[in-house]
Protein backbone atom coordinates (compact mmCIF):
# COMPACT_ATOMS: atom_id res chain seq x y z
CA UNK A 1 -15.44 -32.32 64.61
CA UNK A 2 -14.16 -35.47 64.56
CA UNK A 3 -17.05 -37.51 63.58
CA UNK A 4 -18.66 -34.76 60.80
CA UNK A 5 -15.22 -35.41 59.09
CA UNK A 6 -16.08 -39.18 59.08
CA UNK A 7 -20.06 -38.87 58.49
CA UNK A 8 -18.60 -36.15 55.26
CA UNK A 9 -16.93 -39.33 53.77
CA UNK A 10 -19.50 -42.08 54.65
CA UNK A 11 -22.12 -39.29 52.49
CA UNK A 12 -19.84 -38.67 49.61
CA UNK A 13 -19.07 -42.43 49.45
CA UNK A 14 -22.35 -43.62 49.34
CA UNK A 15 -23.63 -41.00 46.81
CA UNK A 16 -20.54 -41.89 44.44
CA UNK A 17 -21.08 -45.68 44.93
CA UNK A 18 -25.40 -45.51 44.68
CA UNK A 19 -25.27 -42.99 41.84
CA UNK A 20 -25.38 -45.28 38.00
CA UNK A 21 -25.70 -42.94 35.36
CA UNK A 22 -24.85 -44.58 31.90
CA UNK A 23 -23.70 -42.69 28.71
CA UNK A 24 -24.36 -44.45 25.40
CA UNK A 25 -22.87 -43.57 22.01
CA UNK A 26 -24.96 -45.95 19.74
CA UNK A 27 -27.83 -45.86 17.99
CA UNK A 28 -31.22 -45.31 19.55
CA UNK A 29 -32.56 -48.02 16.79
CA UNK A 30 -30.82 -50.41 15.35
CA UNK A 31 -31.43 -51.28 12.28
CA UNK A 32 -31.74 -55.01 10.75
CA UNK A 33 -29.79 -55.38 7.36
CA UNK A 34 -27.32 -57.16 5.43
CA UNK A 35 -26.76 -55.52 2.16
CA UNK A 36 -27.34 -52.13 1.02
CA UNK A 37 -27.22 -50.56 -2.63
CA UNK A 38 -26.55 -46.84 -3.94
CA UNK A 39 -28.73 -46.07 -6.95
CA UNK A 40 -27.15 -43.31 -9.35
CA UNK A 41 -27.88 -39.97 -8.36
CA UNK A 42 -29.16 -37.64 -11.19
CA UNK A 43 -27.85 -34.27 -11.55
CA UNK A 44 -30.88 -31.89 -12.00
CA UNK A 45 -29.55 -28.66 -11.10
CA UNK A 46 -29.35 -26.16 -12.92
CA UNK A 47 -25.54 -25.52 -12.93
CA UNK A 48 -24.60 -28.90 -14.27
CA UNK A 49 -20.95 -30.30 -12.45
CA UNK A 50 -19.66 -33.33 -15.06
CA UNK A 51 -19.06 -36.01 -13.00
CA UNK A 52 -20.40 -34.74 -9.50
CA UNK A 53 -23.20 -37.50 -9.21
CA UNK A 54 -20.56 -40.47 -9.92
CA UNK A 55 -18.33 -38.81 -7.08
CA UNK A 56 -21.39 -38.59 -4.90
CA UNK A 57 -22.31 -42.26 -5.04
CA UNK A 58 -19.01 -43.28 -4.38
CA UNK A 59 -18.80 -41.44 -1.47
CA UNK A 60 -21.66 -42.46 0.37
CA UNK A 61 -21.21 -46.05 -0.59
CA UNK A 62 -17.44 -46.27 0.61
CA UNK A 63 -18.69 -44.19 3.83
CA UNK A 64 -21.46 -46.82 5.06
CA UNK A 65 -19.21 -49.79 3.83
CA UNK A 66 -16.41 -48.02 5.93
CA UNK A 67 -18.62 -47.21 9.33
CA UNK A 68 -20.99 -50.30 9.28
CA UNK A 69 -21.11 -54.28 8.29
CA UNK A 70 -23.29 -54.24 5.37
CA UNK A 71 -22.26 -55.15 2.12
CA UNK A 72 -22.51 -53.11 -0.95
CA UNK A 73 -24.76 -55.08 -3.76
CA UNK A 74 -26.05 -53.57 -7.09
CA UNK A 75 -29.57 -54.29 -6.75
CA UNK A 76 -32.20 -55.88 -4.20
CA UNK A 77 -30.21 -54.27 -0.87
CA UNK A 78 -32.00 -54.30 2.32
CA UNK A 79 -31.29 -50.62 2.08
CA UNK A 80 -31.63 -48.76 -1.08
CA UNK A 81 -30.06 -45.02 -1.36
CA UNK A 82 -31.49 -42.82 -4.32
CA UNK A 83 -32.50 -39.06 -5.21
CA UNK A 84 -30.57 -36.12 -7.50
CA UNK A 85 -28.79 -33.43 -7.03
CA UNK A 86 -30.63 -30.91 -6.79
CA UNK A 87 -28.55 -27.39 -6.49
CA UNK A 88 -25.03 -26.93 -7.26
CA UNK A 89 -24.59 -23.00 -6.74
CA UNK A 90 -21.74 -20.61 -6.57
CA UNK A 91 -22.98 -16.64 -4.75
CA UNK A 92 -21.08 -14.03 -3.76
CA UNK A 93 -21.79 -14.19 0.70
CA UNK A 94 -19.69 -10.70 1.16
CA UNK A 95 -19.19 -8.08 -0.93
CA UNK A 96 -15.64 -5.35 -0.58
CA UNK A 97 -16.54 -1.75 -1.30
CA UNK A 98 -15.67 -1.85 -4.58
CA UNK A 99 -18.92 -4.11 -5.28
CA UNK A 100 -16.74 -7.09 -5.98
CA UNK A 101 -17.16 -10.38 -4.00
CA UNK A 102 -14.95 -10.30 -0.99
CA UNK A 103 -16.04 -13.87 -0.37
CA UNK A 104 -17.86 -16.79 -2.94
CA UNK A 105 -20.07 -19.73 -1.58
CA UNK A 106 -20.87 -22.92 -3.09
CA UNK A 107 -23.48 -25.04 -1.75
CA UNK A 108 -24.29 -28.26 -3.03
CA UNK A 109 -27.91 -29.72 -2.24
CA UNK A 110 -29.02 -33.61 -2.19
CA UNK A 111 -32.29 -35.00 -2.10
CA UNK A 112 -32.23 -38.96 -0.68
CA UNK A 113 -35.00 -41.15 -0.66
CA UNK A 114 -33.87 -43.64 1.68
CA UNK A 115 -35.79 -47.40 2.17
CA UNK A 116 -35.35 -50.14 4.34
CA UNK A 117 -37.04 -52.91 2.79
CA UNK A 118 -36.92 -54.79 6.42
CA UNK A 119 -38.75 -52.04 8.15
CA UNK A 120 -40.90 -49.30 6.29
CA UNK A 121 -41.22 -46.95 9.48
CA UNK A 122 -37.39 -46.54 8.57
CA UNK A 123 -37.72 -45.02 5.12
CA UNK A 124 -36.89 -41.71 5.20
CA UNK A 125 -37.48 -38.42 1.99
CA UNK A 126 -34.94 -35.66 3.11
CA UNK A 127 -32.74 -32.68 1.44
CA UNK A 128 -29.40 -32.68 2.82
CA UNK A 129 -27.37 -29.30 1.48
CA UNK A 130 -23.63 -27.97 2.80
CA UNK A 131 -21.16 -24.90 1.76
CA UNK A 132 -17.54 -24.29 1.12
CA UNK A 133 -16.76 -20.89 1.18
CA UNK A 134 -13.58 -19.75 -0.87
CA UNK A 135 -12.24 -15.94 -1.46
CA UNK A 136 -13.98 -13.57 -4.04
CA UNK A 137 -10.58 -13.40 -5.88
CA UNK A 138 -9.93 -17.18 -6.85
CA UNK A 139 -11.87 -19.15 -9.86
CA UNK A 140 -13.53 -22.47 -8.42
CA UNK A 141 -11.19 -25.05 -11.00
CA UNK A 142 -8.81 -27.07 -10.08
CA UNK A 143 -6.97 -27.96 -6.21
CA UNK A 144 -9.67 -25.56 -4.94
CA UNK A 145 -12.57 -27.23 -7.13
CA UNK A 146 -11.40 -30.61 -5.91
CA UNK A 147 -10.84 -29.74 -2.14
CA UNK A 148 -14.65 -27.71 -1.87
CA UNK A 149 -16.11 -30.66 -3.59
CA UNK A 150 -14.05 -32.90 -0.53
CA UNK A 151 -15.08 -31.01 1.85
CA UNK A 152 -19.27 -30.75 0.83
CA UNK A 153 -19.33 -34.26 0.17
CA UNK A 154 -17.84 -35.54 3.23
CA UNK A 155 -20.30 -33.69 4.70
CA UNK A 156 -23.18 -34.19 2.90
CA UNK A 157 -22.82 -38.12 3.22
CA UNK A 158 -21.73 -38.24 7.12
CA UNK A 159 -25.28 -36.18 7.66
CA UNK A 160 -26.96 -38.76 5.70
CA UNK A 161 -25.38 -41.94 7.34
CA UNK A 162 -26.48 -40.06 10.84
CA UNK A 163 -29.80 -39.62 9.81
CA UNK A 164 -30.68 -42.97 7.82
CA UNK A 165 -28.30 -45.04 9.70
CA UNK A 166 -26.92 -43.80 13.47
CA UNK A 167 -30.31 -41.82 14.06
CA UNK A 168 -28.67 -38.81 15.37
């Protein structure tokens, strides 16, 4: 009994000490820039926001100069960010039995065109859309304008960084 106790340990030792497994959290790719730029974003939906596409672009640019290196320029980046908005839509997702809307959505869709002048196989055409869902009962103005608009465009840009820049 005495020496399965001992030949247990030697096993568990050696498969604990042989055993390498490594866990990586960056980027598959990495991606060879200096500079980056954040073309204007046209508002073509058809439910027009004043001043949407301005808080947009400010967004994503303080989000990649916040998570990466690269410096913001206003023309001739090594990575260039442009599209439009393309939706900007409030619907009713649930409805009470009074036929009233229990619950309202609003989803706000972006189409990027992303290029990496360094690296072509990089470039990337993609829509990027997200939701903030607010009750049936309150108007979309003010605090609750500001904090759905937050919340989408935090979103939106963090799923655009991840695909254009951290690959995931």
């Amino acid at each position: 009994m005495k020496y399965i106790k001992y030949l247990f340990l030697v096993l568990t030792f050696s498969v604990f000490t042989n055993c390498k497994i490594q866990y990586s959290f960056s980027p598959p790719t990495s991606i060879v820039a200096e500079t980056y730029q954040v073309n204007q974003f046209e508002n073509t939906s058809l439910l027009f926001e004043p001043g949407l596409d301005r808080d947009f672009k400010i967004a994503l640019e303080d989000l990649i100069q916040n998570q990466t290196n690269y410096r913001l320029v206003p023309s001739g980046g090594d990575l260039i960010y442009e599209g439009e908005i393309t939706d900007y839509r409030i619907a009713p997702t649930t409805s009470t039995a009074q036929n009233t809307a229990a619950q309202n959505r609003l989803t706000i869709s972006v189409k990027v065109r992303f290029y990496n002048t360094n690296n072509e196989e990089d470039d990337l055409e993609q829509t990027f859309s997200f939701f903030y869902d607010f009750p049936g009962s309150a108007q979309l103005t003010g605090a609750q304008k500001a904090t759905a608009h937050e919340e989408i465009l935090d979103r939106l840009t963090q799923d655009i960084f991840n695909a254009t820049l951290a690959r995931w």
